[in-house]
Protein backbone atom coordinates (compact mmCIF):
# COMPACT_ATOMS: atom_id res chain seq x y z
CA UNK A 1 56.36 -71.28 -31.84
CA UNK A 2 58.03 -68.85 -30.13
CA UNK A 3 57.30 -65.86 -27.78
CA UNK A 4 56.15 -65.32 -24.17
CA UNK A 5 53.12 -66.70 -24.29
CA UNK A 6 54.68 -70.32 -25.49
CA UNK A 7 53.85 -73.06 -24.03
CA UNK A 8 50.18 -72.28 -23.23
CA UNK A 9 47.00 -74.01 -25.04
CA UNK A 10 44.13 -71.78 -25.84
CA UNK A 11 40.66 -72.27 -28.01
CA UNK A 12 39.15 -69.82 -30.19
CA UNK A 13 35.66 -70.36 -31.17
CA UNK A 14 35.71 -68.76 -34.49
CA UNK A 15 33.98 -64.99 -34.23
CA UNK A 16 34.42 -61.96 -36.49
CA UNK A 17 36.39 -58.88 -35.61
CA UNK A 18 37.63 -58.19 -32.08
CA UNK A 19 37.40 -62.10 -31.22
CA UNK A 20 40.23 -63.42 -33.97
CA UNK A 21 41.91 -59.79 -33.57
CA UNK A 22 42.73 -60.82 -29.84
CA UNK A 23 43.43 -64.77 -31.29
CA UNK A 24 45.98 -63.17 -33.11
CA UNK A 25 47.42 -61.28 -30.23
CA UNK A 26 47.90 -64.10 -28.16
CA UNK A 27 49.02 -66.28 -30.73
CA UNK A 28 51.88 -63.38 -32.21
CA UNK A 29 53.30 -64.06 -28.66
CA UNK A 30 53.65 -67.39 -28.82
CA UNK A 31 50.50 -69.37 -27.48
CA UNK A 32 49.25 -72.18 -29.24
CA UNK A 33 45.84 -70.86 -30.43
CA UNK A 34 43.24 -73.53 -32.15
CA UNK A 35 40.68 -71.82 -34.04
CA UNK A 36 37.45 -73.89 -34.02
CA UNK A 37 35.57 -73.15 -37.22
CA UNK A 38 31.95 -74.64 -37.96
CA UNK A 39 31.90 -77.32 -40.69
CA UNK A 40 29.64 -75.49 -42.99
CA UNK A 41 32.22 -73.46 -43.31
CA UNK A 42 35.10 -75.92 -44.92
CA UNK A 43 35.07 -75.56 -48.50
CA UNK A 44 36.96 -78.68 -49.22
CA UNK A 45 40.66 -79.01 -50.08
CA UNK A 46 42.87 -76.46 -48.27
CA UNK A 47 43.77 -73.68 -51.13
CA UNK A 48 47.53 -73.72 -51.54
CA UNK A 49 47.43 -70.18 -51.51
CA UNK A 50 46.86 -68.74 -47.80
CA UNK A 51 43.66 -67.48 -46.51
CA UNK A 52 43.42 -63.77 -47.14
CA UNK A 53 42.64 -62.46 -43.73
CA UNK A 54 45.74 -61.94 -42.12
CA UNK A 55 44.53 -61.74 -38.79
CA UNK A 56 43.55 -65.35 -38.58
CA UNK A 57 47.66 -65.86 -38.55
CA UNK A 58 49.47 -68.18 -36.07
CA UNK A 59 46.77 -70.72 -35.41
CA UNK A 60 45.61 -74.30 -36.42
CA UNK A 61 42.08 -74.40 -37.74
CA UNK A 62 39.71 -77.51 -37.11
CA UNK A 63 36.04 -77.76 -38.18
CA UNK A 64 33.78 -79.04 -35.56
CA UNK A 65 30.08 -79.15 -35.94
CA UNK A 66 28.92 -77.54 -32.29
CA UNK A 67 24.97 -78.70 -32.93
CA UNK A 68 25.92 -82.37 -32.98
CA UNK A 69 26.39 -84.06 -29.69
CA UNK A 70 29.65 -85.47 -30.56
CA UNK A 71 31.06 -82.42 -32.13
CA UNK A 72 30.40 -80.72 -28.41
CA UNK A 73 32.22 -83.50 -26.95
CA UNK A 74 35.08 -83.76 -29.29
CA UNK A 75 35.80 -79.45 -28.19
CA UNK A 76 35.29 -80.49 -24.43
CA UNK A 77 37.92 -82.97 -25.19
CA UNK A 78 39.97 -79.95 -26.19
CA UNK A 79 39.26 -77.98 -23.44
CA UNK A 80 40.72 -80.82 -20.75
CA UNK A 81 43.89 -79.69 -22.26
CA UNK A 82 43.27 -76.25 -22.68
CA UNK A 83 44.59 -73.01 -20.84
CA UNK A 84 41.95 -70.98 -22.01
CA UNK A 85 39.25 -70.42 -24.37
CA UNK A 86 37.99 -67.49 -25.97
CA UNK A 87 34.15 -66.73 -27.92
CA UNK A 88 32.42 -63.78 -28.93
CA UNK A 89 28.76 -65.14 -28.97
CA UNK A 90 25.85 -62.68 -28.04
CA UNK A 91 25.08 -63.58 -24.23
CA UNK A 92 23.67 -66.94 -23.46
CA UNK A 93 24.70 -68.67 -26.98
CA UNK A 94 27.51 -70.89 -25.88
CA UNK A 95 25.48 -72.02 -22.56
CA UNK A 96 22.66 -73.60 -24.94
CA UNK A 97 25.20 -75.55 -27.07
CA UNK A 98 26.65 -76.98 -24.24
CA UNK A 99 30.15 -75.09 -24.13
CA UNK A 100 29.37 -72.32 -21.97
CA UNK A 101 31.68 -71.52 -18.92
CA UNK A 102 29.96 -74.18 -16.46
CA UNK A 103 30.17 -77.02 -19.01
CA UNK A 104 33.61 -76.22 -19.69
CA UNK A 105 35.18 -75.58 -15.82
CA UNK A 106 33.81 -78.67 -15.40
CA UNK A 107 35.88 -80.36 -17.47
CA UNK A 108 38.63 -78.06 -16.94
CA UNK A 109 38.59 -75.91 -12.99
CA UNK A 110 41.49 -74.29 -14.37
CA UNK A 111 40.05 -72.38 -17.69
CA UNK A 112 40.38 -69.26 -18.53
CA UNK A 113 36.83 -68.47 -20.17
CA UNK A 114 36.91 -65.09 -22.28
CA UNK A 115 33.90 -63.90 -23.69
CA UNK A 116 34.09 -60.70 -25.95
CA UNK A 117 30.55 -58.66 -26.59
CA UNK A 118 29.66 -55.74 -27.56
CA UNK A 119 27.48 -54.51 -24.67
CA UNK A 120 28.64 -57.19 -22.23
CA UNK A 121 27.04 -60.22 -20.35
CA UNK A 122 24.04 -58.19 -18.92
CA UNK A 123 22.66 -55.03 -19.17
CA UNK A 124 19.36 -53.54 -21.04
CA UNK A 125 21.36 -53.76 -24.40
CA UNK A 126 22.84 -57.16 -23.93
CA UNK A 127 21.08 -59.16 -25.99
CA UNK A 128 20.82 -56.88 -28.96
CA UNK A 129 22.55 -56.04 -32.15
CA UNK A 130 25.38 -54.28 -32.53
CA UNK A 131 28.61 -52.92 -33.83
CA UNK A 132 31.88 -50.77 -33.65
CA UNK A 133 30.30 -47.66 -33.97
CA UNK A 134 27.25 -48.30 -31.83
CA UNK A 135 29.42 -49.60 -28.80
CA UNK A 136 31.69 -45.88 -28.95
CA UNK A 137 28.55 -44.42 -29.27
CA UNK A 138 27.16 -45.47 -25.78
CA UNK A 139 30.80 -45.32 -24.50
CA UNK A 140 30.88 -41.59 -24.51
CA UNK A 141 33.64 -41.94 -27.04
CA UNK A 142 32.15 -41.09 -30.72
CA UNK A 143 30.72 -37.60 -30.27
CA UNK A 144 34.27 -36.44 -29.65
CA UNK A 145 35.76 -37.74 -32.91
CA UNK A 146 35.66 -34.63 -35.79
CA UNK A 147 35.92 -31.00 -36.51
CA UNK A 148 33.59 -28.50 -35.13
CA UNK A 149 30.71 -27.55 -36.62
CA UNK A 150 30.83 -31.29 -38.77
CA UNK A 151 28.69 -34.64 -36.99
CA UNK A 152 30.95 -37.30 -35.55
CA UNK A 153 33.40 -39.36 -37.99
CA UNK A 154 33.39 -42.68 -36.68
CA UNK A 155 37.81 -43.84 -36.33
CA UNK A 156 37.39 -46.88 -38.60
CA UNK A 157 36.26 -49.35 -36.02
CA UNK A 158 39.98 -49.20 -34.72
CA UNK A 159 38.33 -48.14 -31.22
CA UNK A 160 35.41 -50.49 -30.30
CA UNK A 161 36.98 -53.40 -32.11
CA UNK A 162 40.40 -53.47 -31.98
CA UNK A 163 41.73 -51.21 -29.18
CA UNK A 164 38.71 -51.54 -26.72
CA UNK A 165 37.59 -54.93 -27.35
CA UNK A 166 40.12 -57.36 -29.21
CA UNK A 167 43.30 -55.97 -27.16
CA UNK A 168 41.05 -55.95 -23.67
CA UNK A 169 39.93 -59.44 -24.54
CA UNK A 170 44.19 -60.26 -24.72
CA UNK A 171 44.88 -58.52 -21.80
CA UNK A 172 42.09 -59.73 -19.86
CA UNK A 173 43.20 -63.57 -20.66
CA UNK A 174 46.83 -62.86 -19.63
CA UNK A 175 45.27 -61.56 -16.62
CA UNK A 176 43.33 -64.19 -15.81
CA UNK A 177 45.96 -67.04 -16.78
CA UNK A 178 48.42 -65.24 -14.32
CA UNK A 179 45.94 -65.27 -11.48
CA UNK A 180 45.24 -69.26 -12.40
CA UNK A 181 48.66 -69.70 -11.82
CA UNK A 182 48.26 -68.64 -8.13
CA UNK A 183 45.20 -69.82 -6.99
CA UNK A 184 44.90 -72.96 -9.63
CA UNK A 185 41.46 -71.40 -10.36
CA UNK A 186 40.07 -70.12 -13.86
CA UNK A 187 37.65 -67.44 -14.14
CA UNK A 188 35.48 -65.96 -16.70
CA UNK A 189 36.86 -62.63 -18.38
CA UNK A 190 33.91 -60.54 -19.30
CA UNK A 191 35.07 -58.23 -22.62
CA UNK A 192 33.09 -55.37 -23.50
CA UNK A 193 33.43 -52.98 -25.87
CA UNK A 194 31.45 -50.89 -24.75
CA UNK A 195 33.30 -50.99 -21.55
CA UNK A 196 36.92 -50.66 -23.23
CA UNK A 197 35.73 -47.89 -25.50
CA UNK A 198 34.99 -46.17 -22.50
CA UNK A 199 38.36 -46.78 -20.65
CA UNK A 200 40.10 -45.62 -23.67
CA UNK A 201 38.57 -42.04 -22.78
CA UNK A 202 39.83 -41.93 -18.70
CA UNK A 203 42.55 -38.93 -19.69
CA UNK A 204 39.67 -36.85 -21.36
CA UNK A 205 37.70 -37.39 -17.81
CA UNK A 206 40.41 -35.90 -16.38
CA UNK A 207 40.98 -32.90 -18.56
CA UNK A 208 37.03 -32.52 -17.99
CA UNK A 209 37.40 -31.96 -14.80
CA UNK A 210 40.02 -29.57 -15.01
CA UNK A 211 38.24 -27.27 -17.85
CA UNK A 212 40.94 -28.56 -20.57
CA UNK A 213 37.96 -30.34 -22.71
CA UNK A 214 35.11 -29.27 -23.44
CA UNK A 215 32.72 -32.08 -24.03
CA UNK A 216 29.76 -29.68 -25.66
CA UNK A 217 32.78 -28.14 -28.28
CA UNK A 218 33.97 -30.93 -30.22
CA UNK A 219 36.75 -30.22 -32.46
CA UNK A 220 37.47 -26.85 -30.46
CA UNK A 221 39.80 -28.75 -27.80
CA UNK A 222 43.98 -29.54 -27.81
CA UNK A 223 43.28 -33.10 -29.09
CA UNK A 224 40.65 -32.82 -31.03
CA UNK A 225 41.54 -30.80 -33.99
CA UNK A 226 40.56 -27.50 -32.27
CA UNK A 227 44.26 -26.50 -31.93
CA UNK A 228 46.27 -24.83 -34.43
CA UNK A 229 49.59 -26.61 -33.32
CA UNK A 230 47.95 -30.11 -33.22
CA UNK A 231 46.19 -31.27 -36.55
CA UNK A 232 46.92 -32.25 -39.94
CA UNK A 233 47.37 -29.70 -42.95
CA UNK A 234 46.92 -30.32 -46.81
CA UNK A 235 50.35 -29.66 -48.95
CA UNK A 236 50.67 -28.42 -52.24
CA UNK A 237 50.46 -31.47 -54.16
CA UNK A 238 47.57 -32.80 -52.12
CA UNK A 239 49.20 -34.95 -49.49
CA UNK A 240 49.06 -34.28 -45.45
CA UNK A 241 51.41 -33.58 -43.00
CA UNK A 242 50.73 -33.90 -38.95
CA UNK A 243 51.30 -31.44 -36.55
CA UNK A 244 51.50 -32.44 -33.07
CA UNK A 245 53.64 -29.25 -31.54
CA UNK A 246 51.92 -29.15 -28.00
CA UNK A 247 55.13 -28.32 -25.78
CA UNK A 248 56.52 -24.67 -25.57
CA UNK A 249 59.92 -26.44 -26.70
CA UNK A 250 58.24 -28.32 -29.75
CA UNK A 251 55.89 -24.94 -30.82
CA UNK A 252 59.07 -23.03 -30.45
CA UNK A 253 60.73 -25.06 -33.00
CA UNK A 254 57.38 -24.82 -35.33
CA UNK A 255 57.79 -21.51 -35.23
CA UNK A 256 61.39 -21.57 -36.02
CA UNK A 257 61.06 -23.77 -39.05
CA UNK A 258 57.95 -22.30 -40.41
CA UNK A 259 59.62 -19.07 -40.43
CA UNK A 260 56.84 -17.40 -38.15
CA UNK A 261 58.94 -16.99 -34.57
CA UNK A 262 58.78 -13.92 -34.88
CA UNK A 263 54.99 -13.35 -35.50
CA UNK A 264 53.22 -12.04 -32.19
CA UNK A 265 50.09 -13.61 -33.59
CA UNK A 266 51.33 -16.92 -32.66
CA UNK A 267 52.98 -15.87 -29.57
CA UNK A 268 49.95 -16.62 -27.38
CA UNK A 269 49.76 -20.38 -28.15
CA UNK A 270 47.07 -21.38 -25.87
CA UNK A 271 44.59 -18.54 -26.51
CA UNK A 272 42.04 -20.58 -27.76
CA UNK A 273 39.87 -17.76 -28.94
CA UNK A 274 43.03 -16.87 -31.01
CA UNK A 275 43.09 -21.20 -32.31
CA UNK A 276 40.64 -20.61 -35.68
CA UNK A 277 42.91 -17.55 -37.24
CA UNK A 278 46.13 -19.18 -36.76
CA UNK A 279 44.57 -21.83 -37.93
CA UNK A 280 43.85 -20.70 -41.54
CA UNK A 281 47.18 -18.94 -41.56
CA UNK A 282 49.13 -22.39 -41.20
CA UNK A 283 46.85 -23.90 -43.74
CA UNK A 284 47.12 -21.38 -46.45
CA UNK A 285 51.21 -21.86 -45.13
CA UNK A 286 51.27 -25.49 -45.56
CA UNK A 287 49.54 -25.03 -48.72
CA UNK A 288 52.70 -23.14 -50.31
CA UNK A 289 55.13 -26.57 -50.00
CA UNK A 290 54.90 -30.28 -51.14
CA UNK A 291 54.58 -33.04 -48.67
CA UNK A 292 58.01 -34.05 -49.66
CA UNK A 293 59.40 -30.87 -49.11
CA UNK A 294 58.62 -30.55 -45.81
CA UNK A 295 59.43 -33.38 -44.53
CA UNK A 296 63.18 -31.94 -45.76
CA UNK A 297 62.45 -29.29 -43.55
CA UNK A 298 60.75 -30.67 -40.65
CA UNK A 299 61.05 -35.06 -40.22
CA UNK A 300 64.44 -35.58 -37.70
CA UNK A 301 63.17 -32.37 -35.55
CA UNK A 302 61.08 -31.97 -32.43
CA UNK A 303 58.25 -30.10 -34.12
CA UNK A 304 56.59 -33.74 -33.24
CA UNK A 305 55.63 -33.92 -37.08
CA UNK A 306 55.16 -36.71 -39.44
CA UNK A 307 54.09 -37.00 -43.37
CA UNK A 308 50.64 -38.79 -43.00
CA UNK A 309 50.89 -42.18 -45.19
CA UNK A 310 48.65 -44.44 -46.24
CA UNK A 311 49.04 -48.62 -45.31
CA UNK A 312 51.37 -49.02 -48.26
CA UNK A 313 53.30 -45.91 -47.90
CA UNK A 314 53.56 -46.63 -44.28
CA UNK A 315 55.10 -50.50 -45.26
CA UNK A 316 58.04 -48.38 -47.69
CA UNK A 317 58.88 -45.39 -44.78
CA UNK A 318 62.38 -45.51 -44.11
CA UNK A 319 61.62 -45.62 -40.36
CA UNK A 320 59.67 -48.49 -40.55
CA UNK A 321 61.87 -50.62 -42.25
CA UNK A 322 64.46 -50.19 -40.25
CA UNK A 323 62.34 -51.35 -37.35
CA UNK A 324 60.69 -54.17 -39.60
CA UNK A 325 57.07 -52.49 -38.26
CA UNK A 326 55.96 -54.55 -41.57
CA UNK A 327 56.67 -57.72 -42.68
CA UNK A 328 55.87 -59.91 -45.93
CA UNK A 329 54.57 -63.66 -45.10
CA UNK A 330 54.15 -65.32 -48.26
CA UNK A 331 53.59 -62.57 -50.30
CA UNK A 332 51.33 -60.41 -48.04
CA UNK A 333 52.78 -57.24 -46.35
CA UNK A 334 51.03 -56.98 -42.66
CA UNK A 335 51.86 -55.87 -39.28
CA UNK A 336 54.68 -57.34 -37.19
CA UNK A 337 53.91 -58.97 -33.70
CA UNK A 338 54.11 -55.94 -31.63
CA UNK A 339 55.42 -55.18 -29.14
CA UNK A 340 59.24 -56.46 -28.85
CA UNK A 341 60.87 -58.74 -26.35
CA UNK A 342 64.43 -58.65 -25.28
CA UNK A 343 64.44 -62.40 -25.30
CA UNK A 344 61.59 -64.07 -26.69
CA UNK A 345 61.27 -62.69 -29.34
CA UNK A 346 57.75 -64.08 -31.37
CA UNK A 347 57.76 -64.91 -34.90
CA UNK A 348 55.18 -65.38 -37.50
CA UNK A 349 55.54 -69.54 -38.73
CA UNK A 350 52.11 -70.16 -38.85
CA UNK A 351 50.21 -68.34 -41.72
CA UNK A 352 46.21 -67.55 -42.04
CA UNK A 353 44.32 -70.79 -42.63
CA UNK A 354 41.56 -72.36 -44.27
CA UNK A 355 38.75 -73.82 -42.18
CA UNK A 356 39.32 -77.21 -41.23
CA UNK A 357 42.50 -77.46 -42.87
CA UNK A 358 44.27 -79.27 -39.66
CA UNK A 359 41.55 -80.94 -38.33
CA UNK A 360 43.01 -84.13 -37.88
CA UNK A 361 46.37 -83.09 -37.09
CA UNK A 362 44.79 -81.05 -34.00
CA UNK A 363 42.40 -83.68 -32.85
CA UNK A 364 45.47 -86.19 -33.31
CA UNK A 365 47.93 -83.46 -31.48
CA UNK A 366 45.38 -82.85 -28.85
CA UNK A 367 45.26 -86.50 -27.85
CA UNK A 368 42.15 -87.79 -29.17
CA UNK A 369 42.53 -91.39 -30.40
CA UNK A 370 43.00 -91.85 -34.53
CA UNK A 371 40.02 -94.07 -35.13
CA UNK A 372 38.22 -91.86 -33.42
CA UNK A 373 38.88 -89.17 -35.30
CA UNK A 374 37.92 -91.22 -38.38
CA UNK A 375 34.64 -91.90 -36.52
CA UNK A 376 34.02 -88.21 -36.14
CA UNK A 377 34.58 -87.68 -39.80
CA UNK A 378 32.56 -90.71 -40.89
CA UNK A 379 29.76 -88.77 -38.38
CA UNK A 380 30.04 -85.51 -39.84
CA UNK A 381 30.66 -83.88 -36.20
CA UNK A 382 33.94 -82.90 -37.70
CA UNK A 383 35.47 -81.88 -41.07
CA UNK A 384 38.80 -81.73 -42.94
CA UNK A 385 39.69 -79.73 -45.56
């Protein structure tokens, strides 16, 4: 392994989502992540080909059967070792199998114990159901996602997920692991989406409070489609371009390039009752040239403009391969490690796995004794692939 995160140990009790989305983070950078599986899940023989999901990358897997006695013990025997360990369980679930953040500082005063939810550890919604769009929802993040006069589109599940749970889960464990170094204490880091999703929006409480964004007027503000100068536009053969010219400078040079600097319609930039006109006048513009054409015109410029690509058009753009944003591991084109280190740099040696497949070779790695890993197996309290 390499990266800045080498050297430390850390337990993933397998989850869906934002759980092995932040695995993967902390395992891109180097940590030695074990992902802990359930052995209902094994499905005998590891396939030669690799898994499929590409965010289960970097790690080991083992299968461990968390309802038997000795399948508890055998992951407390991984958490002595451990640096930290990570679960996205509804509230409650890993106290009653005997894992929870007691059972394990017990074992181990100096864990790291991240737990990623939806709602968090307490609160009216706690214990219910949930997902992506449901946590942005209640964040105060969703209703300002689409064009006025439309409902809400919900952003994938790129914010609840990914950017304010799976990444806050990450950075919350770093956190914590840097203050354990200090005080030779762990802690439990208490992930929320709901909570995250809501941090992502702190610049639009700003602008609120300045009368820059209107939270009754979505898809009238700067951001949020409302703008002329900051959208995307259809081209002539059906792709999209971006427009993000926000700066006198940059709307300067939109006007230069478009051919409209001399138009005193656009001369007021930010009169926003002037925003829908000039709206439909760059549209029916755009409209007249090809994607490809104006990018000719307008990429290597500071309009602030880009072509908007799909993921494999993205995985071919010039810029991108020069920067190797994309990589292919054993025939699958994903996401580099991001972002970049001056010295340790991390590197993708581990692919996706199969559940169970290095059961043994964990337990065995880990220090637990061989015939009692072939006791375990015997037991069913563990599984290889």
């Amino acid at each position: 392994m390499s990266g800045p995160l080498t050297g430390y140990r850390i337990i993933e009790i397998a989850g869906i989502g934002p759980g092995p989305f932040a695995a993967m983070l902390l395992a891109d950078m180097g940590a030695e992540v074990i992902r802990v599986e359930r052995v209902g899940a094994v499905r005998g023989a590891a396939e030669a080909r690799p898994h499929w999901d590409v965010m289960l990358r970097g790690r080991r897997n083992v299968a461990l059967d968390l309802k038997q006695p000795d399948g508890v013990e055998t992951l407390l025997s991984l958490v002595d070792s451990a640096d930290a360990l990570i679960e996205g369980f509804r509230p409650g679930v890993t106290e009653r199998l005997g894992i929870g953040p007691d059972d394990c500082s017990a074992r181990n005063p100096k864990l790291v114990y991240g737990r990623m939810t939806g709602w968090g550890q307490e609160g009216p919604y706690a214990s219910s159901a949930g997902h992506d769009i449901n946590y942005i929802s209640l964040a105060g993040a969703l209703a300002h996602f689409g064009r006025a006069g439309e409902a809400p589109v919900p952003p994938l599940n790129m914010v609840g997920d990914f950017g304010g749970g799976g990444m806050f889960l990450a950075y919350g464990v770093v956190c914590a692991l840097l203050e354990a170094q200090r005080s030779g204490k762990g802690q439990v880091v208490d992930a929320a989406m709901v909570d995250g999703s809501a941090i992502l929006m702190t610049m639009f409480w700003s602008f609120s409070q300045i009368g820059m964004f209107d939270e009754q007027a979505r898809g009238t503000n700067l951001l949020d489609t409302g703008a002329h100068f900051y959208d995307v536009y259809e081209c002539a053969d059906g792709g999209y371009i971006s427009i993000g010219s926000i700066e006198p400078q940059f709307y300067a040079e939109l006007m230069r390039l478009t051919g409209l600097d001399g138009d005193d319609d656009f001369a007021a930039q930010m009169d926003q009752s002037r925003w829908p006109e000039l709206k439909e006048r760059l549209t029916a513009l755009f409209a007249t040239k090809t994607r490809d054409e104006w990018c000719e015109l307008m990429e290597h410029t500071d309009v602030c403009f880009a072509p908007v690509l799909t993921m494999s058009d993205a995985a071919q753009h010039p810029h991108n391969v020069a920067r190797a944003t994309f990589v292919d591991v054993d025939g699958t084109m994903q996401p580099a490690p991001a972002p970049r280190f001056s010295r340790s740099a991390p590197r993708l040696d581990q692919r996706p796995a199969h559940a169970g497949e290095h059961t043994r070779a964990v337990l065995a790695d880990w220090g637990v004794a061989e015939e009692r890993i072939d006791a375990l197996l015997d037991s069913g309290a563990i599984a290889q692939a």
